[in-house]
C-alpha atoms as a PDB file:
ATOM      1  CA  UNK A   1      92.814  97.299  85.887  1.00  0.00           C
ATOM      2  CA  UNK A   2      89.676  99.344  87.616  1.00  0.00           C
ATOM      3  CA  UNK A   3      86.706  97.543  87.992  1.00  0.00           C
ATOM      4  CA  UNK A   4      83.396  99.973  89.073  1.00  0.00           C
ATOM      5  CA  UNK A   5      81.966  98.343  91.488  1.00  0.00           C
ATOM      6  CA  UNK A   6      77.963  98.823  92.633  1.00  0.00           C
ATOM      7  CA  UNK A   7      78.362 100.888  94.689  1.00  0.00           C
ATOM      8  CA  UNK A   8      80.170 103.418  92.060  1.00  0.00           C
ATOM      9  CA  UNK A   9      83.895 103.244  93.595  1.00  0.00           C
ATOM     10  CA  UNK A  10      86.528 101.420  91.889  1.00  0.00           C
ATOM     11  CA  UNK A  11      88.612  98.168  92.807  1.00  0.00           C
ATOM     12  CA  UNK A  12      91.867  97.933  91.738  1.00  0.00           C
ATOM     13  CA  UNK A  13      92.578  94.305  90.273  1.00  0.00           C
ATOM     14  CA  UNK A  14      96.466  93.097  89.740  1.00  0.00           C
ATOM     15  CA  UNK A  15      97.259  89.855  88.525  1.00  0.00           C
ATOM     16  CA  UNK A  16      98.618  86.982  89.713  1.00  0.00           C
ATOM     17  CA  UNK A  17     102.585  86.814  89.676  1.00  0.00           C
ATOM     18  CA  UNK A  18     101.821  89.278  86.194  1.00  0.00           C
ATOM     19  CA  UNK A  19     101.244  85.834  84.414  1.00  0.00           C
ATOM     20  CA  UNK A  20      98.572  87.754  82.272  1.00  0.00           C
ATOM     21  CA  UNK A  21      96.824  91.219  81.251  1.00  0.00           C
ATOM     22  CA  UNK A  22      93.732  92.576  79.886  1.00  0.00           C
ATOM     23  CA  UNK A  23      93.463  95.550  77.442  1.00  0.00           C
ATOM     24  CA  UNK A  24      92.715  98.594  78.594  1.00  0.00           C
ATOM     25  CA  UNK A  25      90.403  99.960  76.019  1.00  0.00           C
ATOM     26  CA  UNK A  26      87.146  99.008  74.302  1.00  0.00           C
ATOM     27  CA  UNK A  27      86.430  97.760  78.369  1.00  0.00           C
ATOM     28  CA  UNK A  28      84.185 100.611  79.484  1.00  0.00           C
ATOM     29  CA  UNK A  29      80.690  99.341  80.000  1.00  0.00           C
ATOM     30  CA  UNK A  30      81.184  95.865  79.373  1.00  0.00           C
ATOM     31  CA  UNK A  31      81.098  93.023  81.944  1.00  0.00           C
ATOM     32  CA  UNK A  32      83.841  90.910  83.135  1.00  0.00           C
ATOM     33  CA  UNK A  33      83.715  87.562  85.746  1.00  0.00           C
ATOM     34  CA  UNK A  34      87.131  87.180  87.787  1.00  0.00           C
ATOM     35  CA  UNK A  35      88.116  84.441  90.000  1.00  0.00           C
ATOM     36  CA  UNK A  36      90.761  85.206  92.433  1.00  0.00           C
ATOM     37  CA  UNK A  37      90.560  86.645  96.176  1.00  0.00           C
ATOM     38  CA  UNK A  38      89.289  89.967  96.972  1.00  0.00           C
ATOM     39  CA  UNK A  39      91.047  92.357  99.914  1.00  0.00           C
ATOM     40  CA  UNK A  40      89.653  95.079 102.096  1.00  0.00           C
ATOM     41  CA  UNK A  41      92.658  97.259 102.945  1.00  0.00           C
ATOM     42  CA  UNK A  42      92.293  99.918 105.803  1.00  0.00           C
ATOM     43  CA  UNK A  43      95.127 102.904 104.950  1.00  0.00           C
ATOM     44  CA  UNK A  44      95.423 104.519 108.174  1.00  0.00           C
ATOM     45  CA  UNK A  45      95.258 108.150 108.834  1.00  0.00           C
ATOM     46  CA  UNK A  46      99.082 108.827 109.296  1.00  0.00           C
ATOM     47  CA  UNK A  47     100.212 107.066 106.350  1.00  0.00           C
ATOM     48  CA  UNK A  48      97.053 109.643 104.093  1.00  0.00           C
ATOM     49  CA  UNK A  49      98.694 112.068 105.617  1.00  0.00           C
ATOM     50  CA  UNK A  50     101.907 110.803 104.968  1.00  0.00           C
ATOM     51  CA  UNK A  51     100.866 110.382 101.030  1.00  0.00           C
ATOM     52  CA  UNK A  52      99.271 113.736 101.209  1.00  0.00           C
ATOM     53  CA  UNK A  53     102.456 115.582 102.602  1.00  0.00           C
ATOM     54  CA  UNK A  54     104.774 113.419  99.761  1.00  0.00           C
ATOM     55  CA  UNK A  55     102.255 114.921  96.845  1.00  0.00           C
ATOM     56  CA  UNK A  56     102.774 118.079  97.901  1.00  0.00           C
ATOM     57  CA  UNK A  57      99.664 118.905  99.241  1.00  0.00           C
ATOM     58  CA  UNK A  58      99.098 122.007 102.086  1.00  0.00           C
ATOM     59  CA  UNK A  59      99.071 122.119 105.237  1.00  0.00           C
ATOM     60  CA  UNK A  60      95.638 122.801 105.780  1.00  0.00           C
ATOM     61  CA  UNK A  61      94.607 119.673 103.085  1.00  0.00           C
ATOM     62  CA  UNK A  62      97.047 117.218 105.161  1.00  0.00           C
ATOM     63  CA  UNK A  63      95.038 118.825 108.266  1.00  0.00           C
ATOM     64  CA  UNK A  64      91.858 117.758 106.856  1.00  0.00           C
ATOM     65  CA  UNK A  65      92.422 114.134 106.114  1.00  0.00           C
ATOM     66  CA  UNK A  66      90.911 112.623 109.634  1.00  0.00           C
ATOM     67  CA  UNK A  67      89.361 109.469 108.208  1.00  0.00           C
ATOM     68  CA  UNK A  68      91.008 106.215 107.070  1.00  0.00           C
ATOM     69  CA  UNK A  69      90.751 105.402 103.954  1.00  0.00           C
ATOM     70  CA  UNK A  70      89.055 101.797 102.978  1.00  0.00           C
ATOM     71  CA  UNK A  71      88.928 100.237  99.337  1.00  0.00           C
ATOM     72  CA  UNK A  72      89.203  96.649  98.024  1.00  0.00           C
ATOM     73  CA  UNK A  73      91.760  95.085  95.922  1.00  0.00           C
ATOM     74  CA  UNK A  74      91.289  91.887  93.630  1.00  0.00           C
ATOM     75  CA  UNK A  75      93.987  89.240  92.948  1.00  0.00           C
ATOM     76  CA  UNK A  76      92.621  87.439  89.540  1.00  0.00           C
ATOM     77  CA  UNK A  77      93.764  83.886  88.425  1.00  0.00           C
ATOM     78  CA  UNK A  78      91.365  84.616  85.569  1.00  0.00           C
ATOM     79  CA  UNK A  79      89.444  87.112  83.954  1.00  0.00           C
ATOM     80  CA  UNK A  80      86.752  86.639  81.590  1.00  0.00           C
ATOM     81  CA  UNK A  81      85.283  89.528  79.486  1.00  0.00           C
ATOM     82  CA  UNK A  82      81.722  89.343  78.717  1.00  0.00           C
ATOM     83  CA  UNK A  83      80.717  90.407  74.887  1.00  0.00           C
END
């Protein structure tokens, strides 16, 4: 699952040991309260390019990547959806 977060990017959220999911649609716009643990991950610029270079992408695009790449992942025990 995405979650926007407020700064407009998105987190991905997994679930613990896949002991439970959430729909995927009829979500957008509503609310939800997790409890879990929260990540920053750092993906360094080798392993972008790296990605970049599996996908196909140009040399000149896999040139360009010269920043890592920083998002957040969630780990949920729960998830409750707001109404």
């Amino acid at each position: 699952m995405d979650v926007k977060l407020a700064d407009g990017s998105a987190m991905k959220v997994r679930f613990r040991d896949y002991g439970f999911f959430v729909p995927t649609k009829g979500l957008e716009g509503k609310e939800v309260v997790m409890q879990g643990r929260a990540k920053k991950e750092v993906t360094d610029v080798a392993m972008l390019q790296h990605y970049a270079e599996d996908a196909g992408k140009s040399k000149e695009e896999i040139a360009a990547i010269t920043e890592p790449e920083i998002s957040w992942t969630f780990e949920a025990d729960g998830v409750l959806i707001k109404e």
